[in-house]
C-alpha atoms as a PDB file:
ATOM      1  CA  UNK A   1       0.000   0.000   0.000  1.00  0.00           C
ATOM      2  CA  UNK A   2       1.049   3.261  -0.907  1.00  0.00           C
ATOM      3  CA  UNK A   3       0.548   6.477   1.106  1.00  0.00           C
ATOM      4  CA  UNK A   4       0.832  10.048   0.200  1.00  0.00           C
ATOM      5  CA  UNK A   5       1.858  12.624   2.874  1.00  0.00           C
ATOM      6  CA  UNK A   6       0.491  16.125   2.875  1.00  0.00           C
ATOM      7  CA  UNK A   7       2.229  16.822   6.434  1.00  0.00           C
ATOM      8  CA  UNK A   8       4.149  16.523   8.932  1.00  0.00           C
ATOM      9  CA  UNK A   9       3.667  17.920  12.456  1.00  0.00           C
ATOM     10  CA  UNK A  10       5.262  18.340  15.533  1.00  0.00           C
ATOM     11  CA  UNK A  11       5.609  15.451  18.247  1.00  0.00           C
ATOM     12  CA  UNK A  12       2.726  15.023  20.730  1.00  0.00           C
ATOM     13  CA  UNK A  13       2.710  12.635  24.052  1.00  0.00           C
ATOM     14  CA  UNK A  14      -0.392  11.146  23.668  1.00  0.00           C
ATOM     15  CA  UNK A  15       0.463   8.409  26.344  1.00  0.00           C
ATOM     16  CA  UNK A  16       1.451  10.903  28.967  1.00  0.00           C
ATOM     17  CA  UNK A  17       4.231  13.982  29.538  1.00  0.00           C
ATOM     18  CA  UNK A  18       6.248  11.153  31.355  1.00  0.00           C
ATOM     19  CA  UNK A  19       6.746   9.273  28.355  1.00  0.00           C
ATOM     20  CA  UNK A  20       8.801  10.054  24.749  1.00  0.00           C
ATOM     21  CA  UNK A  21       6.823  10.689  22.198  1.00  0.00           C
ATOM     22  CA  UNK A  22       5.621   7.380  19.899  1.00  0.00           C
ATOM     23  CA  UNK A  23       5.633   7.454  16.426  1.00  0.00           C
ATOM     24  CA  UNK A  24       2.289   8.502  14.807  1.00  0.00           C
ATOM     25  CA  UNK A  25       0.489   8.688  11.412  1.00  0.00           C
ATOM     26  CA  UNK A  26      -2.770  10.393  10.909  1.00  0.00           C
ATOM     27  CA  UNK A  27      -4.462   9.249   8.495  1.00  0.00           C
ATOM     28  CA  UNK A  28      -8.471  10.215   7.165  1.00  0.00           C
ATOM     29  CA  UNK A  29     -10.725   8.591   9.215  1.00  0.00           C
ATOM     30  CA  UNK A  30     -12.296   6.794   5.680  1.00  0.00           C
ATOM     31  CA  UNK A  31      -9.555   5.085   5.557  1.00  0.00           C
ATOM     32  CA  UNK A  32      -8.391   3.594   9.084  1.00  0.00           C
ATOM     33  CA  UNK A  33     -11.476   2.504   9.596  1.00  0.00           C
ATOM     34  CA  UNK A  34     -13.337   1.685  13.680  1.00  0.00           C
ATOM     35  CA  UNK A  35     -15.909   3.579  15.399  1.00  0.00           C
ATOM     36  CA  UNK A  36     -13.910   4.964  17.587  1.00  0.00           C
ATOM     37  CA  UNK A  37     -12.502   8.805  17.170  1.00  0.00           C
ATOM     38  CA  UNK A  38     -11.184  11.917  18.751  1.00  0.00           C
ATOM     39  CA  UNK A  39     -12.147  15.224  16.958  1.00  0.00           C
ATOM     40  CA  UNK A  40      -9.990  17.903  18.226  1.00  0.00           C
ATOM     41  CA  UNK A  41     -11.524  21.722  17.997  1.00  0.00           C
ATOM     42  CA  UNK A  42      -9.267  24.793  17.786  1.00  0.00           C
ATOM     43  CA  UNK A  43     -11.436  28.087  18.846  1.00  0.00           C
ATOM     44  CA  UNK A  44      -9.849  31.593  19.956  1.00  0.00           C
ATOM     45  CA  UNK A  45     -13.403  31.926  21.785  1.00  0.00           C
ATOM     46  CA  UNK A  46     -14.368  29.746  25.287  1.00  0.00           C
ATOM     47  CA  UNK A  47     -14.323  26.306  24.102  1.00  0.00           C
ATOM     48  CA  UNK A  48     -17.585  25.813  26.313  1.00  0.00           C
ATOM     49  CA  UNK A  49     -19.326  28.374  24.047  1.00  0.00           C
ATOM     50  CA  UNK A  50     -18.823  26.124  20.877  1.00  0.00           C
ATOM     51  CA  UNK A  51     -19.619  22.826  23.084  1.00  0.00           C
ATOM     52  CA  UNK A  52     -23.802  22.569  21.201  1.00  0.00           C
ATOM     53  CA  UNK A  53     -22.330  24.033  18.107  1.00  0.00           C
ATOM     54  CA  UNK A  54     -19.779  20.841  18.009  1.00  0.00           C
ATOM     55  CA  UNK A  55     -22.530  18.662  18.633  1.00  0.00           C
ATOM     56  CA  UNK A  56     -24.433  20.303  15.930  1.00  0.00           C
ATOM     57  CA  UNK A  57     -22.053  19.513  13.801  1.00  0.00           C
ATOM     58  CA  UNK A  58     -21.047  15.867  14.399  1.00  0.00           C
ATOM     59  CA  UNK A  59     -24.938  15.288  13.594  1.00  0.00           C
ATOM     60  CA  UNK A  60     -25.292  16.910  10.164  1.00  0.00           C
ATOM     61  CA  UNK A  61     -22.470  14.381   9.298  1.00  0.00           C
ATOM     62  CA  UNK A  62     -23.484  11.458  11.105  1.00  0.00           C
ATOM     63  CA  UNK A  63     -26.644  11.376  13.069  1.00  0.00           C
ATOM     64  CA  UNK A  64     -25.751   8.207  14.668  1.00  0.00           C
ATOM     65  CA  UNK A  65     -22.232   9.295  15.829  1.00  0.00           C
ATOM     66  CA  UNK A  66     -22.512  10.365  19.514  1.00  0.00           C
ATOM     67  CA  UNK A  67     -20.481  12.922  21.198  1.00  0.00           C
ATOM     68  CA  UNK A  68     -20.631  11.562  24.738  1.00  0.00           C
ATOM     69  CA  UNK A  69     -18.033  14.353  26.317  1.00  0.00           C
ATOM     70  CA  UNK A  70     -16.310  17.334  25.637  1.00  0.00           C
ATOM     71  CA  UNK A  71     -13.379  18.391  27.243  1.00  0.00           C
ATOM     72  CA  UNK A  72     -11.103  21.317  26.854  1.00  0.00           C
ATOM     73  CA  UNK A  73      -7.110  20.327  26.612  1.00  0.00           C
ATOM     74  CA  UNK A  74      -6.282  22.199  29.861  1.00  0.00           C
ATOM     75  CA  UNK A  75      -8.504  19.555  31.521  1.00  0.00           C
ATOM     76  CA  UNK A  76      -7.128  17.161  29.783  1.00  0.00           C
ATOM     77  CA  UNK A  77      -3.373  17.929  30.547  1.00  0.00           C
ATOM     78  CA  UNK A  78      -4.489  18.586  34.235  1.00  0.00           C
ATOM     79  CA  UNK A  79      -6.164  14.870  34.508  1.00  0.00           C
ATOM     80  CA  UNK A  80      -3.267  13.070  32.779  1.00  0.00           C
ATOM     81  CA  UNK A  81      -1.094  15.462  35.372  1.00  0.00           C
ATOM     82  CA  UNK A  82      -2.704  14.630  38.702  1.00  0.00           C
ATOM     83  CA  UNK A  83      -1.297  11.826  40.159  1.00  0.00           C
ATOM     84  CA  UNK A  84       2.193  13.519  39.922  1.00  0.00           C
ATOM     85  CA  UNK A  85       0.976  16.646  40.784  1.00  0.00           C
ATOM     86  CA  UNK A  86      -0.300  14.788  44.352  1.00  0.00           C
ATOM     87  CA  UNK A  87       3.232  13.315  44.643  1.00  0.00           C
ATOM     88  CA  UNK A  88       4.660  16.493  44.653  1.00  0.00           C
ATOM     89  CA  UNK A  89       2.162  17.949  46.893  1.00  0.00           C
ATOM     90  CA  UNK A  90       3.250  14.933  49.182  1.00  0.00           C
ATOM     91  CA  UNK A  91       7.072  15.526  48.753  1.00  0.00           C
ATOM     92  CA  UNK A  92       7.065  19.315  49.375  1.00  0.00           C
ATOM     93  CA  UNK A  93       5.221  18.986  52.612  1.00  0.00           C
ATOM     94  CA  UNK A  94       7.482  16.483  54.028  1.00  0.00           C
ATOM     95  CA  UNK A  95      10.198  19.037  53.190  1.00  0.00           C
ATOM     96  CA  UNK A  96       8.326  21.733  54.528  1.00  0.00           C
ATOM     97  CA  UNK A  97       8.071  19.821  57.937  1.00  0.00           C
ATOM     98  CA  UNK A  98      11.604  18.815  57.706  1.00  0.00           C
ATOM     99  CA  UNK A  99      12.639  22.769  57.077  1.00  0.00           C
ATOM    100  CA  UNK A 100      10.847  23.219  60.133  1.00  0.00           C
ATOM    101  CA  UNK A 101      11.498  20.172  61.910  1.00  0.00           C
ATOM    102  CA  UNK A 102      15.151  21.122  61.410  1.00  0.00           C
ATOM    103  CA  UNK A 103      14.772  25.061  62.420  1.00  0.00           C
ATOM    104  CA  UNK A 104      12.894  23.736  66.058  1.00  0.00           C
ATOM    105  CA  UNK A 105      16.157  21.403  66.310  1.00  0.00           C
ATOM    106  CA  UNK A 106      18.657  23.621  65.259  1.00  0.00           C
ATOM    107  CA  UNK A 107      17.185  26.348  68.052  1.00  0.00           C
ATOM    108  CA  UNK A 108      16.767  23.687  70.239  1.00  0.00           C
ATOM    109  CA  UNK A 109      20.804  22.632  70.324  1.00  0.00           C
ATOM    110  CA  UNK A 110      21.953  26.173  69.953  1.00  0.00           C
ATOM    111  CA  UNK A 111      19.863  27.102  73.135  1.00  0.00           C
ATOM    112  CA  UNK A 112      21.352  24.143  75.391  1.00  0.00           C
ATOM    113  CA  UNK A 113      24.953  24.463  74.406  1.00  0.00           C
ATOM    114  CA  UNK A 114      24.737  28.131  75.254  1.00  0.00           C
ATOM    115  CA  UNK A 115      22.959  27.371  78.288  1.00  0.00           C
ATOM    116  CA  UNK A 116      25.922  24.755  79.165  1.00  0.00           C
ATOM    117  CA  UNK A 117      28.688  27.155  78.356  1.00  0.00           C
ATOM    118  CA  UNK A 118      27.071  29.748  80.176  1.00  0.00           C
ATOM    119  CA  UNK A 119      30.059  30.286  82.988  1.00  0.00           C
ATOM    120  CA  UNK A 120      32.472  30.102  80.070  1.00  0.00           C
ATOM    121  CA  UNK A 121      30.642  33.126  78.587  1.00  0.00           C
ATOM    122  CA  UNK A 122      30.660  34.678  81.610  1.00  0.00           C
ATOM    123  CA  UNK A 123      34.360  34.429  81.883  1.00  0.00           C
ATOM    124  CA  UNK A 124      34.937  35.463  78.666  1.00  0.00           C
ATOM    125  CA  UNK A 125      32.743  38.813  79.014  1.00  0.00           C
ATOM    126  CA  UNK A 126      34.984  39.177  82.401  1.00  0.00           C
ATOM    127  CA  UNK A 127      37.843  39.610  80.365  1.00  0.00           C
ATOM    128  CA  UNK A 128      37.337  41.672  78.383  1.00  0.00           C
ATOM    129  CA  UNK A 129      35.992  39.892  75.290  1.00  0.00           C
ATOM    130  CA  UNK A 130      33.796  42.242  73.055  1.00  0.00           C
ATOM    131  CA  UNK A 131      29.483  41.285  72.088  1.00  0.00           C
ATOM    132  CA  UNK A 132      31.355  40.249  68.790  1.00  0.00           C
ATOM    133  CA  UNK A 133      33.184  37.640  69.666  1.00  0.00           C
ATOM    134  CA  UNK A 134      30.596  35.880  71.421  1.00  0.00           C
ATOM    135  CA  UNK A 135      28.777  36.180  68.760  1.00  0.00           C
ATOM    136  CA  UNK A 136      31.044  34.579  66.454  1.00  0.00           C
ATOM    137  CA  UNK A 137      31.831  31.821  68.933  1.00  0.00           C
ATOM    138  CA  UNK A 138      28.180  30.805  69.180  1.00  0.00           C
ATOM    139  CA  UNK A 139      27.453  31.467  65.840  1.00  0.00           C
ATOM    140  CA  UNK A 140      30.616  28.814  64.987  1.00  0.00           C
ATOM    141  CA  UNK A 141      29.829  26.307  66.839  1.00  0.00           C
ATOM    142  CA  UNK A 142      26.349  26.223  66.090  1.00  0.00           C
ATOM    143  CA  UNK A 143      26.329  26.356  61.695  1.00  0.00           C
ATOM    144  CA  UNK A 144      29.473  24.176  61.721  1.00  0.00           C
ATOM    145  CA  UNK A 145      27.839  20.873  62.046  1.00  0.00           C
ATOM    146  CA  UNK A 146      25.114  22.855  59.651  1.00  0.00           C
ATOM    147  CA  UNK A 147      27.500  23.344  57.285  1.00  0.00           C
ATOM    148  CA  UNK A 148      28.874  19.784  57.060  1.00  0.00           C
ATOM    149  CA  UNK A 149      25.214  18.647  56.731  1.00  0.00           C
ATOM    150  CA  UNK A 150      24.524  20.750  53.994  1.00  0.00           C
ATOM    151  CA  UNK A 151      27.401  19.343  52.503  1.00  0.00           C
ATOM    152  CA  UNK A 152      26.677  15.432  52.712  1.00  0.00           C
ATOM    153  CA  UNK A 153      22.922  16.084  51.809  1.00  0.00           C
ATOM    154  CA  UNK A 154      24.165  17.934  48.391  1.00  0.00           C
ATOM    155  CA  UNK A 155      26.499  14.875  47.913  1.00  0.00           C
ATOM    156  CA  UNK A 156      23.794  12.489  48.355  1.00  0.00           C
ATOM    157  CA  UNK A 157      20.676  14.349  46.072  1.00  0.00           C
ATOM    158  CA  UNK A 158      23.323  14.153  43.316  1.00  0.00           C
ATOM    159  CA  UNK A 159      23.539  10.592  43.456  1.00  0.00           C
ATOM    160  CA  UNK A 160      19.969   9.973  44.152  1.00  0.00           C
ATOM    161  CA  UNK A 161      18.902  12.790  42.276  1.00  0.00           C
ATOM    162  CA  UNK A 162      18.331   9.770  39.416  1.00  0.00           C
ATOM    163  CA  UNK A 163      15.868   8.224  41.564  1.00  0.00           C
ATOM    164  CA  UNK A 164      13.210  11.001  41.325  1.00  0.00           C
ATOM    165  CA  UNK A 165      13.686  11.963  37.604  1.00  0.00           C
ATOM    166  CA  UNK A 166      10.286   9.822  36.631  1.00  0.00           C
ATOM    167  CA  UNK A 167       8.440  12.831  38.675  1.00  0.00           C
ATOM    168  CA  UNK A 168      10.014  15.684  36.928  1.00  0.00           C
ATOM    169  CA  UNK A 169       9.639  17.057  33.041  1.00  0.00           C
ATOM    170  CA  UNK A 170      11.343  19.228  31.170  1.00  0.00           C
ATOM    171  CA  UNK A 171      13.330  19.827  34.274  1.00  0.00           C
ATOM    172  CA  UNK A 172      16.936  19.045  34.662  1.00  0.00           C
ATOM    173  CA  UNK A 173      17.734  16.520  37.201  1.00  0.00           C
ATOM    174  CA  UNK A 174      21.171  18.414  38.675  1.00  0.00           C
ATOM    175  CA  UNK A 175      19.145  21.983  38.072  1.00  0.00           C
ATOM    176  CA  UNK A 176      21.464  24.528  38.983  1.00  0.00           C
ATOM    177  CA  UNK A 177      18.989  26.536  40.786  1.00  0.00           C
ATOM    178  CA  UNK A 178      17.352  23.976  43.364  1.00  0.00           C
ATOM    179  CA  UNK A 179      20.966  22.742  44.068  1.00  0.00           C
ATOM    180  CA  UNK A 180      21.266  27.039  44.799  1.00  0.00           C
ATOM    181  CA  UNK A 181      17.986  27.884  46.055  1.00  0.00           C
ATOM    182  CA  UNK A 182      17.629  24.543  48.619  1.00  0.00           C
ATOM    183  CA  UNK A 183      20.678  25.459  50.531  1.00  0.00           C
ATOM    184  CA  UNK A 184      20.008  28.982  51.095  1.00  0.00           C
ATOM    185  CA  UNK A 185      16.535  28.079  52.375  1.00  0.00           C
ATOM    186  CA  UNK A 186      18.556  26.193  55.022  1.00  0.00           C
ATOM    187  CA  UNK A 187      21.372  27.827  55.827  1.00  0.00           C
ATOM    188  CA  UNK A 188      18.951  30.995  56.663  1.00  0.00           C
ATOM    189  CA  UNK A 189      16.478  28.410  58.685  1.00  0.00           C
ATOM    190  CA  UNK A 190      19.490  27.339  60.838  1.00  0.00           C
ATOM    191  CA  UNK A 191      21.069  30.684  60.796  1.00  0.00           C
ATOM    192  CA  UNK A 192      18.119  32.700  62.261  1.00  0.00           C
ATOM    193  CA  UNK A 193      18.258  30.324  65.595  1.00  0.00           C
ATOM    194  CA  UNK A 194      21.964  30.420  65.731  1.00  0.00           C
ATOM    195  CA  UNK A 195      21.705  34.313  65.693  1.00  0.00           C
ATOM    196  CA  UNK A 196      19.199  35.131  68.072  1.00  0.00           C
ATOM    197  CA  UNK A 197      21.015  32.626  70.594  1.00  0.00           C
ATOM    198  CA  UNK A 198      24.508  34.502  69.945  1.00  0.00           C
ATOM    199  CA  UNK A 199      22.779  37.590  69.998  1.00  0.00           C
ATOM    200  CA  UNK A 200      20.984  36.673  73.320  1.00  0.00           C
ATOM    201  CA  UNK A 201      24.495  35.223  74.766  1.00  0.00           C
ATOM    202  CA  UNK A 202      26.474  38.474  74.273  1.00  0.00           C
ATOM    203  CA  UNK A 203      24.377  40.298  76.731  1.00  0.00           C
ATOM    204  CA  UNK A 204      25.131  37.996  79.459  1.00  0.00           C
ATOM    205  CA  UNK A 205      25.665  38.917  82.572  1.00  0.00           C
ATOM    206  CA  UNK A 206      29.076  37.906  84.035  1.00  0.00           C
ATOM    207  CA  UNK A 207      28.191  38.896  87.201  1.00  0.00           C
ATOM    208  CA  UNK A 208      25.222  36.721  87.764  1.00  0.00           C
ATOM    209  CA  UNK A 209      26.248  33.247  85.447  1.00  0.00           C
ATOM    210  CA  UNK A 210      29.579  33.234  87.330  1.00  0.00           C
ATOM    211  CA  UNK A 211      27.428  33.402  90.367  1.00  0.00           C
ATOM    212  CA  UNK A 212      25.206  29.999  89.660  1.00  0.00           C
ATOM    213  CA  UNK A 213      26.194  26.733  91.231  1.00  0.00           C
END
């Protein structure tokens, strides 16, 4: 059999935005034959508007071809787009709870190990050490185990980065910005704590934490 083509057009995933595109012919629906078909309506006007008109005109060419459902392609896309959509939904509020799971912890550390090297502070004040340098000292010891964290976790979502490509499209698996944006977010999360507990320990009060017992 022989086949003339009149055109060729761009690649479409029918089977889902997941998936590469299969190869397709279109061909008139004389000669492929079954009585089952898609008609696909291009309008610069609300596709609901032309919903009776469609119908209208599927019957002036075949009474006895029904037109069951119409359905615009943004409903479409969003259908075939809904289970991944929930998986995200799912992913980014365990991270969101992490984020703040690991802001509560990250206060919660900070507060005790300034609370345990309270007489040291004391001392240091006592001697003369400027609001600075406590500052710094707290604000060391606290976003240096951050730091080393933030370090291992990039190492690890670029090997597993792989294992979560199946949820993404047309995005790039090492994308430069959410290996950018993602530590920011969590440097400031722990940094925030870390600073208002520095900030809190360089107003101690030598006088009354080298008093305690």
């Amino acid at each position: 059999m022989h086949w003339r083509v009149v055109g060729i057009v761009g690649d479409v995933r029918s089977g889902g935005l997941d998936r590469a595109p299969a190869i397709t012919i279109y061909r008139p629906y004389g000669q492929r034959g079954g009585t089952v078909f898609s008609l696909v309506v291009r309008t610069v006007i609300a596709p609901e508007a032309l919903s009776q008109a469609v119908r209208e005109s599927v019957a002036r060419v075949d009474a006895g071809i029904p037109a069951p459902e119409i359905r615009t392609m943004p409903h479409i896309i969003a259908r075939s787009l809904q289970q991944r959509q929930f998986q995200a939904s799912v992913l980014a509020a365990f991270a969101l709870v992490a984020v703040l799971l690991a802001a509560i912890g990250i206060y919660g550390v900070v507060a005790y190990s300034v609370f345990q090297r309270r007489k040291e502070i004391g001392v240091r004040i006592a001697l003369g050490a400027e609001s600075w340098d406590i500052r710094r000292i707290v604000l060391k010891d606290g976003m240096t185990p951050v730091l080393c964290g933030l370090i291992v976790g990039l190492m690890a979502s670029a090997l597993f980065a792989r294992l979560i490509a199946s949820l993404l499209f047309e995005v790039n698996t090492y994308d430069a910005a959410i290996f950018t944006v993602a530590p920011l977010i969590l440097l400031l999360t722990a940094a925030i704590p870390c600073w208002l507990h520095a900030r809190r320990a360089a107003l101690t009060d030598p006088t009354v934490v080298l008093r305690l017992d």
